[in-house]
PDB file of N, CA and C in Angstrom:
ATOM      1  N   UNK A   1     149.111 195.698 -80.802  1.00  0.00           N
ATOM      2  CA  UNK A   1     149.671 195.685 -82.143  1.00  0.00           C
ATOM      3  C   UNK A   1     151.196 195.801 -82.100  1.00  0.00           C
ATOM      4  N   UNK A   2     151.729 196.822 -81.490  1.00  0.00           N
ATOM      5  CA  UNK A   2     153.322 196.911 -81.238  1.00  0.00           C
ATOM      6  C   UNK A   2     153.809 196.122 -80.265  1.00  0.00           C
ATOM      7  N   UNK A   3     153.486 194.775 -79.769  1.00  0.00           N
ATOM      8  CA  UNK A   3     153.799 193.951 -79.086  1.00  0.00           C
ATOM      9  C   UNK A   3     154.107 192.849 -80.646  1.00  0.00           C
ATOM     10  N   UNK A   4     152.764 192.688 -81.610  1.00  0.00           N
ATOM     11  CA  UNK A   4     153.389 191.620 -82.023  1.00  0.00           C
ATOM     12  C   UNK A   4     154.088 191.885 -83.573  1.00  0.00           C
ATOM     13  N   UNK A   5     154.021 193.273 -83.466  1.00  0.00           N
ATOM     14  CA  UNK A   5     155.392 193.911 -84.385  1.00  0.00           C
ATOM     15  C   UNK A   5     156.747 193.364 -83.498  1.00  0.00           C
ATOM     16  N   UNK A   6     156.944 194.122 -82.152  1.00  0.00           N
ATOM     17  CA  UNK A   6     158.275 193.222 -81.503  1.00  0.00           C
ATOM     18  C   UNK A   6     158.238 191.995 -81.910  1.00  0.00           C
ATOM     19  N   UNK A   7     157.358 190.891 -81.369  1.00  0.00           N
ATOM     20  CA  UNK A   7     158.336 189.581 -81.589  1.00  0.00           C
ATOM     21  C   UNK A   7     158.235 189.277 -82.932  1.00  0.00           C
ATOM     22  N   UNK A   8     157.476 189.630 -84.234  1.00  0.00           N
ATOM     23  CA  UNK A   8     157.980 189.302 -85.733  1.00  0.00           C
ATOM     24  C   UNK A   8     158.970 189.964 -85.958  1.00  0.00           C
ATOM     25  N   UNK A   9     159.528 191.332 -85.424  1.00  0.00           N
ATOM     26  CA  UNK A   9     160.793 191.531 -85.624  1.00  0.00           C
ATOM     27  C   UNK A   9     161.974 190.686 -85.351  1.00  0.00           C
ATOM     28  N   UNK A  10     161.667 189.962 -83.702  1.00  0.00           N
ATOM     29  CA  UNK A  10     162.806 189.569 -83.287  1.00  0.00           C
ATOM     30  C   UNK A  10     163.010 187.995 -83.840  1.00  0.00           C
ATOM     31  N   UNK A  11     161.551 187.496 -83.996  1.00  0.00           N
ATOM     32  CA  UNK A  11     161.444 186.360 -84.934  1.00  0.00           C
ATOM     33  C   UNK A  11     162.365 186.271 -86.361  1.00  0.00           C
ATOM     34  N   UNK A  12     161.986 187.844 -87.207  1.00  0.00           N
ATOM     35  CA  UNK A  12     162.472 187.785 -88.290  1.00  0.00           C
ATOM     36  C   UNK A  12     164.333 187.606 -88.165  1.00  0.00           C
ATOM     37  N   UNK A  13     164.645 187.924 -87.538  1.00  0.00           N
ATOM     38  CA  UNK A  13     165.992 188.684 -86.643  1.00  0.00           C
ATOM     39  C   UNK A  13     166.772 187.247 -86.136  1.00  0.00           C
ATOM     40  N   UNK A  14     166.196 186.679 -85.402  1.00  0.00           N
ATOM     41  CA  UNK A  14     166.480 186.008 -84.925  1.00  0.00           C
ATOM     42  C   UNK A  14     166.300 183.619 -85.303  1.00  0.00           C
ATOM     43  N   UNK A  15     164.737 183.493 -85.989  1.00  0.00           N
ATOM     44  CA  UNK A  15     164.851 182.104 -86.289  1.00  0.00           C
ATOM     45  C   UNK A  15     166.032 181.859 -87.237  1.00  0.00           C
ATOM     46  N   UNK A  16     166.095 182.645 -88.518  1.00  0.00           N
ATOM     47  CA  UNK A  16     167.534 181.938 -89.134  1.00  0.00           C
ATOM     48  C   UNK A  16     168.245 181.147 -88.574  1.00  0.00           C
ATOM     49  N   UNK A  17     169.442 181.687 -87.300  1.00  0.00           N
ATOM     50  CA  UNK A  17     169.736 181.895 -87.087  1.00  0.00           C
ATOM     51  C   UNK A  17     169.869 180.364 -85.598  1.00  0.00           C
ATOM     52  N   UNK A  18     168.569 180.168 -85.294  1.00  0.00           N
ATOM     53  CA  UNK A  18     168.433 179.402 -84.311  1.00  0.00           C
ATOM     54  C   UNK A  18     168.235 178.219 -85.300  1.00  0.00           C
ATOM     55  N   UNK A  19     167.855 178.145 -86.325  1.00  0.00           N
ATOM     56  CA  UNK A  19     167.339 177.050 -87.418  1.00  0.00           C
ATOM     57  C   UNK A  19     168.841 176.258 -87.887  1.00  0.00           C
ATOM     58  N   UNK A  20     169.808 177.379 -87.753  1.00  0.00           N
ATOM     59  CA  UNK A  20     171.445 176.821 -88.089  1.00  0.00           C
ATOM     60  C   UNK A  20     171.828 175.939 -86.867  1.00  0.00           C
ATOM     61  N   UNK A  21     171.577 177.150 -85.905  1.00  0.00           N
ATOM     62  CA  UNK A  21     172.224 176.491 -84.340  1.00  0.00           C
ATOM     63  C   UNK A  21     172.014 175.388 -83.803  1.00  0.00           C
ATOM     64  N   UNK A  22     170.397 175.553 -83.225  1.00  0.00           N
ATOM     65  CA  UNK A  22     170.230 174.667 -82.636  1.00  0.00           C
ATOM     66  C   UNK A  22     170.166 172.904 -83.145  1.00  0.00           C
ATOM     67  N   UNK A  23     170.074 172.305 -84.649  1.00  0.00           N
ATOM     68  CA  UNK A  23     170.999 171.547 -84.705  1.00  0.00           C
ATOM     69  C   UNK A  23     172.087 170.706 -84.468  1.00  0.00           C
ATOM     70  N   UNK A  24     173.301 171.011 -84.840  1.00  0.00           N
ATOM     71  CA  UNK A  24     174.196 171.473 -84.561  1.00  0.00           C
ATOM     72  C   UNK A  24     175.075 171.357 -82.510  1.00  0.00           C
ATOM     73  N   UNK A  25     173.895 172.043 -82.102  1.00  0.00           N
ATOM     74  CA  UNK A  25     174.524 172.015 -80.372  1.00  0.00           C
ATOM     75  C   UNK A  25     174.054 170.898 -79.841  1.00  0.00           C
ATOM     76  N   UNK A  26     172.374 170.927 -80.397  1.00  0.00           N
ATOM     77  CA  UNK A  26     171.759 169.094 -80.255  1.00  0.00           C
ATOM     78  C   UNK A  26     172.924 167.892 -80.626  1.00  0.00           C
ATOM     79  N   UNK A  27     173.528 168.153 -81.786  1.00  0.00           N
ATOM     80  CA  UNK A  27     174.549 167.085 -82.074  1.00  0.00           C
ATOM     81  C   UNK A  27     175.674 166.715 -81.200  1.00  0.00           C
ATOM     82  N   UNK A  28     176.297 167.976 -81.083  1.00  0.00           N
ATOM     83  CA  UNK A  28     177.695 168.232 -80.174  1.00  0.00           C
ATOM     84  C   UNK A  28     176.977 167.967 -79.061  1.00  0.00           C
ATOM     85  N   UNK A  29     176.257 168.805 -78.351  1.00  0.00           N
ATOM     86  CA  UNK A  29     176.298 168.206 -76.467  1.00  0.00           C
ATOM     87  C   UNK A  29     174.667 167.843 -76.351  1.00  0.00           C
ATOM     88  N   UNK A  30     174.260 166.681 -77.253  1.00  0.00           N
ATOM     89  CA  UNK A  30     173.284 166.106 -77.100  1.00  0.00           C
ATOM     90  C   UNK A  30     173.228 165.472 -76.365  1.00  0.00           C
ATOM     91  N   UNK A  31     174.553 164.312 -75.867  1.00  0.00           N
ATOM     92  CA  UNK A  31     174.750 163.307 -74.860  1.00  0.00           C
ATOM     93  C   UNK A  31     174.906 163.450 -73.906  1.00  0.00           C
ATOM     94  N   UNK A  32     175.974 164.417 -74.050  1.00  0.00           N
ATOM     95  CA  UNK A  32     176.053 165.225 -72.355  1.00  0.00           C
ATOM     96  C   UNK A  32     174.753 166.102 -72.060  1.00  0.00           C
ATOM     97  N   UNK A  33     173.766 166.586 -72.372  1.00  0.00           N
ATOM     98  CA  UNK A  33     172.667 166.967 -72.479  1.00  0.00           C
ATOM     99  C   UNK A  33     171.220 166.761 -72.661  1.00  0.00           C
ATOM    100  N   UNK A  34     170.851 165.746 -72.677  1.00  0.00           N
ATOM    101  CA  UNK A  34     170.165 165.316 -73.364  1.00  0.00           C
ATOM    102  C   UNK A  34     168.327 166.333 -73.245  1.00  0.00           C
ATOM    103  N   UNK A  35     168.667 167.187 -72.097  1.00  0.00           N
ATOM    104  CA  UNK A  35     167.938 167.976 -72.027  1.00  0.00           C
ATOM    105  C   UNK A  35     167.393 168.669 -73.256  1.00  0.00           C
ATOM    106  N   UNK A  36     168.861 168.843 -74.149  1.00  0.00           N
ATOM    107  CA  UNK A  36     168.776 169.733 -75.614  1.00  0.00           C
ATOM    108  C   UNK A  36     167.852 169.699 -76.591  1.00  0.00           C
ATOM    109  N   UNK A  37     167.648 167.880 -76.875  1.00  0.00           N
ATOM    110  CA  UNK A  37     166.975 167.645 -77.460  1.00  0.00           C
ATOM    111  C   UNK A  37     165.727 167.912 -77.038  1.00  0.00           C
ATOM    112  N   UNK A  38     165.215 167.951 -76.198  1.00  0.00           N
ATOM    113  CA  UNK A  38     164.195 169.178 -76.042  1.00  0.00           C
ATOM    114  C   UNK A  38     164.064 169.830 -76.089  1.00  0.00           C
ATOM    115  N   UNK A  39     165.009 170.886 -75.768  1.00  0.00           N
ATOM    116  CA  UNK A  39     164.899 172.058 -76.438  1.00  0.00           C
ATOM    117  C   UNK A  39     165.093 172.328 -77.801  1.00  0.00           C
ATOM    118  N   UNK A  40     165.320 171.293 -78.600  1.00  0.00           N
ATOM    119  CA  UNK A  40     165.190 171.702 -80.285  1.00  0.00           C
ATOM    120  C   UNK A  40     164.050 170.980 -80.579  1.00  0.00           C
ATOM    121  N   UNK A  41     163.483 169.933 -80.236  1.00  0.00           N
ATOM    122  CA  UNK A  41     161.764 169.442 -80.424  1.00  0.00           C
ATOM    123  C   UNK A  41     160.741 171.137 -80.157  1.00  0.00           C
ATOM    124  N   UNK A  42     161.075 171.409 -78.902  1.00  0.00           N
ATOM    125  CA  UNK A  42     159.963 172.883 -78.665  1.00  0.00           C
ATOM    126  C   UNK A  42     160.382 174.140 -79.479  1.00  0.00           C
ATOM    127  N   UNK A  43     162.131 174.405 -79.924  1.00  0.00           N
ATOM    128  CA  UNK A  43     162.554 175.022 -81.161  1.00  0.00           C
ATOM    129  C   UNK A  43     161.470 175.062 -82.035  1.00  0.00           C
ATOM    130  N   UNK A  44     161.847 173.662 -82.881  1.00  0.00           N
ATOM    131  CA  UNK A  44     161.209 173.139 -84.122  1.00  0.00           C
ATOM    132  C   UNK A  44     159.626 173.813 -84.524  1.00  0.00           C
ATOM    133  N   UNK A  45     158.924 173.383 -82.580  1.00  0.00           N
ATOM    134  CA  UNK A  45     157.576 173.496 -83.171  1.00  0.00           C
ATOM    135  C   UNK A  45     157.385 174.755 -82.905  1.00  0.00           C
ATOM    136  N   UNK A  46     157.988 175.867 -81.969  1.00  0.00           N
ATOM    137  CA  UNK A  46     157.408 177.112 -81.971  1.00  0.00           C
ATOM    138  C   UNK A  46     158.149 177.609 -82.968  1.00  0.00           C
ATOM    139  N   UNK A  47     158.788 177.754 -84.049  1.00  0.00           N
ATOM    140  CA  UNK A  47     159.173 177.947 -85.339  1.00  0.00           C
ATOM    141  C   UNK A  47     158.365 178.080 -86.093  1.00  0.00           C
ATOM    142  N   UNK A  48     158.154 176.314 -86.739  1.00  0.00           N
ATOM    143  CA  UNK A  48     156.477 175.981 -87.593  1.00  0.00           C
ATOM    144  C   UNK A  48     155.426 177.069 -86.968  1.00  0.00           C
ATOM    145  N   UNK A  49     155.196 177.093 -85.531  1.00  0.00           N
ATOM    146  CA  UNK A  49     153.644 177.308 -85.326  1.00  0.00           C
ATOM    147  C   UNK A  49     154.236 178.967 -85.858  1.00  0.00           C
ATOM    148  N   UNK A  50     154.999 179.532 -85.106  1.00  0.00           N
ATOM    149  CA  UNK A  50     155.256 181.225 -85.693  1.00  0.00           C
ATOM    150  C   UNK A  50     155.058 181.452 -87.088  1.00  0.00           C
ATOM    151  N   UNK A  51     155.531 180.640 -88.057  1.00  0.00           N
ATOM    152  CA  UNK A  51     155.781 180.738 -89.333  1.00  0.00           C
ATOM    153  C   UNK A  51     154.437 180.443 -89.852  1.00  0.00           C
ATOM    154  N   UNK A  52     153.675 179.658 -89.428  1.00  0.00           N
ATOM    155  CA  UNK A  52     152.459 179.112 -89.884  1.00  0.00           C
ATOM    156  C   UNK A  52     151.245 180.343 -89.612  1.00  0.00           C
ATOM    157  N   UNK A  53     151.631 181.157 -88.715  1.00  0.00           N
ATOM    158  CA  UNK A  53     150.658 181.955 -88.642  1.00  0.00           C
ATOM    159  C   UNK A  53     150.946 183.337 -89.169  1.00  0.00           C
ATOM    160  N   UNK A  54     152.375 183.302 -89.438  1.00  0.00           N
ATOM    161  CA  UNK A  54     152.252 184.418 -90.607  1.00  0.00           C
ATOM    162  C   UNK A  54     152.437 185.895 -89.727  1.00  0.00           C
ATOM    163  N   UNK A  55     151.856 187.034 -89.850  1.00  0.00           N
ATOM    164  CA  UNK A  55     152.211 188.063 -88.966  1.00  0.00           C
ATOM    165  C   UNK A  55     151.559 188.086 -88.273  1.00  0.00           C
ATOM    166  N   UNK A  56     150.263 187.381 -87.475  1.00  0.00           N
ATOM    167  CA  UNK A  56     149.577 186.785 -86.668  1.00  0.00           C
ATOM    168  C   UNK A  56     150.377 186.759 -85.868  1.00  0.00           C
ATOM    169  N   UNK A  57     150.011 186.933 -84.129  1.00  0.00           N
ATOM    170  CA  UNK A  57     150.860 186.301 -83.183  1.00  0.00           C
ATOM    171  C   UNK A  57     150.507 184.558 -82.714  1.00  0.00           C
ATOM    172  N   UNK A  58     151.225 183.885 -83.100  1.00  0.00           N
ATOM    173  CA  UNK A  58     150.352 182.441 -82.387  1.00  0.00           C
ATOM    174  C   UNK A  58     150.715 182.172 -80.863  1.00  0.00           C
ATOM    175  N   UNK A  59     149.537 181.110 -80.686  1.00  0.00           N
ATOM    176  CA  UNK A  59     149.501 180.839 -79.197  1.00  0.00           C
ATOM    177  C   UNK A  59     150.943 180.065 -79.214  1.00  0.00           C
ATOM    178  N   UNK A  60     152.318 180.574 -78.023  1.00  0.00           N
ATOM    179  CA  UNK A  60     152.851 179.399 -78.126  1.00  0.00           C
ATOM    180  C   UNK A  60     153.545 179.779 -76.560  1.00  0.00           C
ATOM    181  N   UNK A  61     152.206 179.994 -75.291  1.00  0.00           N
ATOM    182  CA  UNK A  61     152.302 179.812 -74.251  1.00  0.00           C
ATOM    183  C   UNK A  61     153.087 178.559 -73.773  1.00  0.00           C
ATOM    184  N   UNK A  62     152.771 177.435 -73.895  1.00  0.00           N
ATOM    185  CA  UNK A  62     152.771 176.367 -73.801  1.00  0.00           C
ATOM    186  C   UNK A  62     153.919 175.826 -73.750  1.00  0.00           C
ATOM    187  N   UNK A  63     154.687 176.186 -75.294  1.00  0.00           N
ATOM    188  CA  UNK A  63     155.796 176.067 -75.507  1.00  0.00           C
ATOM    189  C   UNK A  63     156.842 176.809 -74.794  1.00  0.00           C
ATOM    190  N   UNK A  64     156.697 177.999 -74.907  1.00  0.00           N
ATOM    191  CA  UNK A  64     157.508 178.607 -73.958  1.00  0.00           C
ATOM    192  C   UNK A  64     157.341 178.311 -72.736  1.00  0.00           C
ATOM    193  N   UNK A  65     156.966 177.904 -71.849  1.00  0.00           N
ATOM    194  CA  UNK A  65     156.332 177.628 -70.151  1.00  0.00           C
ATOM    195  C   UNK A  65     157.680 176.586 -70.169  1.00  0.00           C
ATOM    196  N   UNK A  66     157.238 175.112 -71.656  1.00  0.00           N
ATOM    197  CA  UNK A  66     158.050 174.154 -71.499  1.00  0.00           C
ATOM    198  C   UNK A  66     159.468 174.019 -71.707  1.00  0.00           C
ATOM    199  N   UNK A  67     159.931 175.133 -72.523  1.00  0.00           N
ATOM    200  CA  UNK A  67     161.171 175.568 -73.111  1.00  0.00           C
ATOM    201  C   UNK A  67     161.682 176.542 -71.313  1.00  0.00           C
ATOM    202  N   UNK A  68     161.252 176.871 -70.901  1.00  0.00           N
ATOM    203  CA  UNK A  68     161.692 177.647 -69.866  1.00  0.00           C
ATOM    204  C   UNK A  68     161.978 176.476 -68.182  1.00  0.00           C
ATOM    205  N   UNK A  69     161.283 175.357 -68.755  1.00  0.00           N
ATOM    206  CA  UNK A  69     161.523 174.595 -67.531  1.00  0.00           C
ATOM    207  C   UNK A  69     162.257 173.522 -68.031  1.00  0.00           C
ATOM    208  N   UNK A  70     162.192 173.229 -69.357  1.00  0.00           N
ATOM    209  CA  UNK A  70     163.434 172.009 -69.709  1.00  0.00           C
ATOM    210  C   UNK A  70     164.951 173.116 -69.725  1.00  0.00           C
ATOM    211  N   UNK A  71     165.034 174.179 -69.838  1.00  0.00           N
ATOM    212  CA  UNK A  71     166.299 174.781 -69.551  1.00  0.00           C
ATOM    213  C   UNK A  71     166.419 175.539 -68.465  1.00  0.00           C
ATOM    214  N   UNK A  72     165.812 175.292 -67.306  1.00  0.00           N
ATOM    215  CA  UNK A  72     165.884 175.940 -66.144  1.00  0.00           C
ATOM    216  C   UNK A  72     165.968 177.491 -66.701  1.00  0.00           C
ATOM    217  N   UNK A  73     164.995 177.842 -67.319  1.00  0.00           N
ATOM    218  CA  UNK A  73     164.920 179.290 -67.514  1.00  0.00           C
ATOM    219  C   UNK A  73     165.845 180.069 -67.994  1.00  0.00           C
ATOM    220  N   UNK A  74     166.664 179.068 -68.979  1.00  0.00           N
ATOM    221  CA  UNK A  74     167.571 179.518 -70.166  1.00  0.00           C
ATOM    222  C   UNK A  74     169.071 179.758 -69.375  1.00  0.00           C
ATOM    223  N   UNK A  75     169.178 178.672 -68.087  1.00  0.00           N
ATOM    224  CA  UNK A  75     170.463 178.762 -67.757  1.00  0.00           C
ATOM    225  C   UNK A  75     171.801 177.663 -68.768  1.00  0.00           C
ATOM    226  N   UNK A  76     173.022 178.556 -68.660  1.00  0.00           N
ATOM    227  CA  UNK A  76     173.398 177.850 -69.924  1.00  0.00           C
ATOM    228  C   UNK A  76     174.645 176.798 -68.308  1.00  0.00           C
ATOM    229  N   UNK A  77     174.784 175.469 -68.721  1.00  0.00           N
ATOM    230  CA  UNK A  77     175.370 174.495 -68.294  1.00  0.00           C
ATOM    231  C   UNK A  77     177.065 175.186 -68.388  1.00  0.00           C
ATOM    232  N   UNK A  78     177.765 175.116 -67.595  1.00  0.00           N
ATOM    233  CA  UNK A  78     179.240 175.121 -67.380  1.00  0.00           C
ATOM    234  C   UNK A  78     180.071 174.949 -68.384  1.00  0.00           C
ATOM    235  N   UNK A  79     179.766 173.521 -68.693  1.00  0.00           N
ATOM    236  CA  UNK A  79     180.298 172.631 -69.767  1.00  0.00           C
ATOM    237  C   UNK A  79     180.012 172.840 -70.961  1.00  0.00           C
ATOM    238  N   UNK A  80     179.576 173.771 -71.612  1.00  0.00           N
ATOM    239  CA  UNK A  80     178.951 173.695 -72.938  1.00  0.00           C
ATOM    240  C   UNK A  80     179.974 174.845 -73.770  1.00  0.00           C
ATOM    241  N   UNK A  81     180.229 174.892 -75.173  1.00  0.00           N
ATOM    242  CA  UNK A  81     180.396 176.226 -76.224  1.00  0.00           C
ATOM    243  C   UNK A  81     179.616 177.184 -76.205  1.00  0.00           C
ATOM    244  N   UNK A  82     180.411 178.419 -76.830  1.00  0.00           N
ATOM    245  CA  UNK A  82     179.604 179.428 -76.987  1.00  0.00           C
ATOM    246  C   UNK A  82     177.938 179.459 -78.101  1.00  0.00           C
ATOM    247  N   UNK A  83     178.230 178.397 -78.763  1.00  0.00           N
ATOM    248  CA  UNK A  83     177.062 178.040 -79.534  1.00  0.00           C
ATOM    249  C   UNK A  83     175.974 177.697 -79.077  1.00  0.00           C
ATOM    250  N   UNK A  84     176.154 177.086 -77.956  1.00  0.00           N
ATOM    251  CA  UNK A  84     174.916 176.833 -76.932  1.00  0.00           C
ATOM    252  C   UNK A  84     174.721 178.104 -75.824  1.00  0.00           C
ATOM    253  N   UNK A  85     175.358 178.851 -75.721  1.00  0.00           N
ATOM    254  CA  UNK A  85     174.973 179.999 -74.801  1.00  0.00           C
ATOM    255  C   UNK A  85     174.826 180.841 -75.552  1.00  0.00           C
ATOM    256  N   UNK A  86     174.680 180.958 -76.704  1.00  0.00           N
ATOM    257  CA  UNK A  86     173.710 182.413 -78.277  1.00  0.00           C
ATOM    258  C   UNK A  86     172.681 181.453 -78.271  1.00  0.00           C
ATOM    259  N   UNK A  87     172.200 180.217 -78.055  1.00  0.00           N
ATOM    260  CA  UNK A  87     171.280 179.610 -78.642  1.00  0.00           C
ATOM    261  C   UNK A  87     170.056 179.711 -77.374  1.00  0.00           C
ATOM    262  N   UNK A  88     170.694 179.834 -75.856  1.00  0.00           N
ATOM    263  CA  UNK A  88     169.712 179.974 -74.916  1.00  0.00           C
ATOM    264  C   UNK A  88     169.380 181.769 -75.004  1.00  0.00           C
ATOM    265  N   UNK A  89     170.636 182.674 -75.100  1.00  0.00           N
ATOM    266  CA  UNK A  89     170.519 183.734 -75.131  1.00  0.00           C
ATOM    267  C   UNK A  89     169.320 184.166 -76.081  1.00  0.00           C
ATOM    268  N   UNK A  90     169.523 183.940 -77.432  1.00  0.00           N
ATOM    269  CA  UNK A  90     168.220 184.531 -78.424  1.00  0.00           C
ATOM    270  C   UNK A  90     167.530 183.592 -77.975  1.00  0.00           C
ATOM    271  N   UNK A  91     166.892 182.626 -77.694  1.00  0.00           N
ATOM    272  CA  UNK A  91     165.605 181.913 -77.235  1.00  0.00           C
ATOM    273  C   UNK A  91     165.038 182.836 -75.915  1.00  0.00           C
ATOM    274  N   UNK A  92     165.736 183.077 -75.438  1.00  0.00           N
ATOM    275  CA  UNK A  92     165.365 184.419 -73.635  1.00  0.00           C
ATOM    276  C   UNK A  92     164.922 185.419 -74.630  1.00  0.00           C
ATOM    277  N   UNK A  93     165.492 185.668 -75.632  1.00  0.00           N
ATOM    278  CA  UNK A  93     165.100 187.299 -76.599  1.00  0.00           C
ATOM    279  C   UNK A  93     164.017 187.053 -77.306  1.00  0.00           C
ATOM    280  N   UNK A  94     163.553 185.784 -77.963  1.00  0.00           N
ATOM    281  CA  UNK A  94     162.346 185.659 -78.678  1.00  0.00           C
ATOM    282  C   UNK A  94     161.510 185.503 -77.531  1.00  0.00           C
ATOM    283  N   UNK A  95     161.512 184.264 -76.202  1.00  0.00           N
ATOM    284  CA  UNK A  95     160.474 184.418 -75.746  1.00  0.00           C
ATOM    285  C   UNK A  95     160.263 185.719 -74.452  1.00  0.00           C
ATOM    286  N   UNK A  96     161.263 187.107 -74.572  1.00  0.00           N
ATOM    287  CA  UNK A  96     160.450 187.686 -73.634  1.00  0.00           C
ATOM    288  C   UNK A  96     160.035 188.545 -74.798  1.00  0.00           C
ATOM    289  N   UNK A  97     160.487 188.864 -75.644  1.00  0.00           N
ATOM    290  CA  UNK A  97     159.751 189.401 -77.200  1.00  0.00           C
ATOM    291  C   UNK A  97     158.101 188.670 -76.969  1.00  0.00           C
ATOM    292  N   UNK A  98     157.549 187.544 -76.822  1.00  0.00           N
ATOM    293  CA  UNK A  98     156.712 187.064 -77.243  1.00  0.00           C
ATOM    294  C   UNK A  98     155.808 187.422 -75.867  1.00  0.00           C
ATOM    295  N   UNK A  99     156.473 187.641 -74.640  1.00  0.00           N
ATOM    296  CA  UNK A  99     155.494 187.440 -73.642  1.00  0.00           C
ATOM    297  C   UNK A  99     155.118 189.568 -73.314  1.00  0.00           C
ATOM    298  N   UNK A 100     155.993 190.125 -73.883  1.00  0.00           N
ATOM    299  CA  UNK A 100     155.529 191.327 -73.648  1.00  0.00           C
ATOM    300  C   UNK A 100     154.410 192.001 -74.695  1.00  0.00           C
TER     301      UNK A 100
END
């Protein structure tokens, strides 16, 4: 139960927030990146699926497994803004929120 109090907290805390960002960094270093756009497709849907289930924890193994290997495990690239290194940072905070 106090596991999936943590991640609706950090959910609550935190999607705003990634819903502005990740956007946005997709736009700016989409090209040089194109990795990104994957990571805002698996954004998008572990968002919906969180939101869709309400204070439920949903399954979103899957997503995270794939979000952790299209960003080499939330390493942030050299080349990028600080907008893209808060955007891998809280994604590391929701999904170890989600896996504990």
């Amino acid at each position: 139960m106090s596991n999936q109090h943590t991640f609706n907290e950090v959910k609550e805390a935190i999607f705003p927030t990634l819903a502005q960002y990740v956007p946005i960094v997709a736009r700016v270093h989409g090209e040089n990146h194109p990795e990104f756009h994957e990571v805002h497709k698996l954004v998008d849907a572990i968002m919906a699926k969180a939101d869709a289930a309400g204070t439920e924890k949903p399954d979103l193994n899957a997503e995270f497994s794939q979000l952790r290997a299209v960003s080499n495990d939330y390493t942030v690239p050299g080349d990028v803004c600080e907008s893209y290194e808060a955007v891998y940072k809280m994604l590391a905070e929701v999904d170890a929120a989600y896996q504990n």
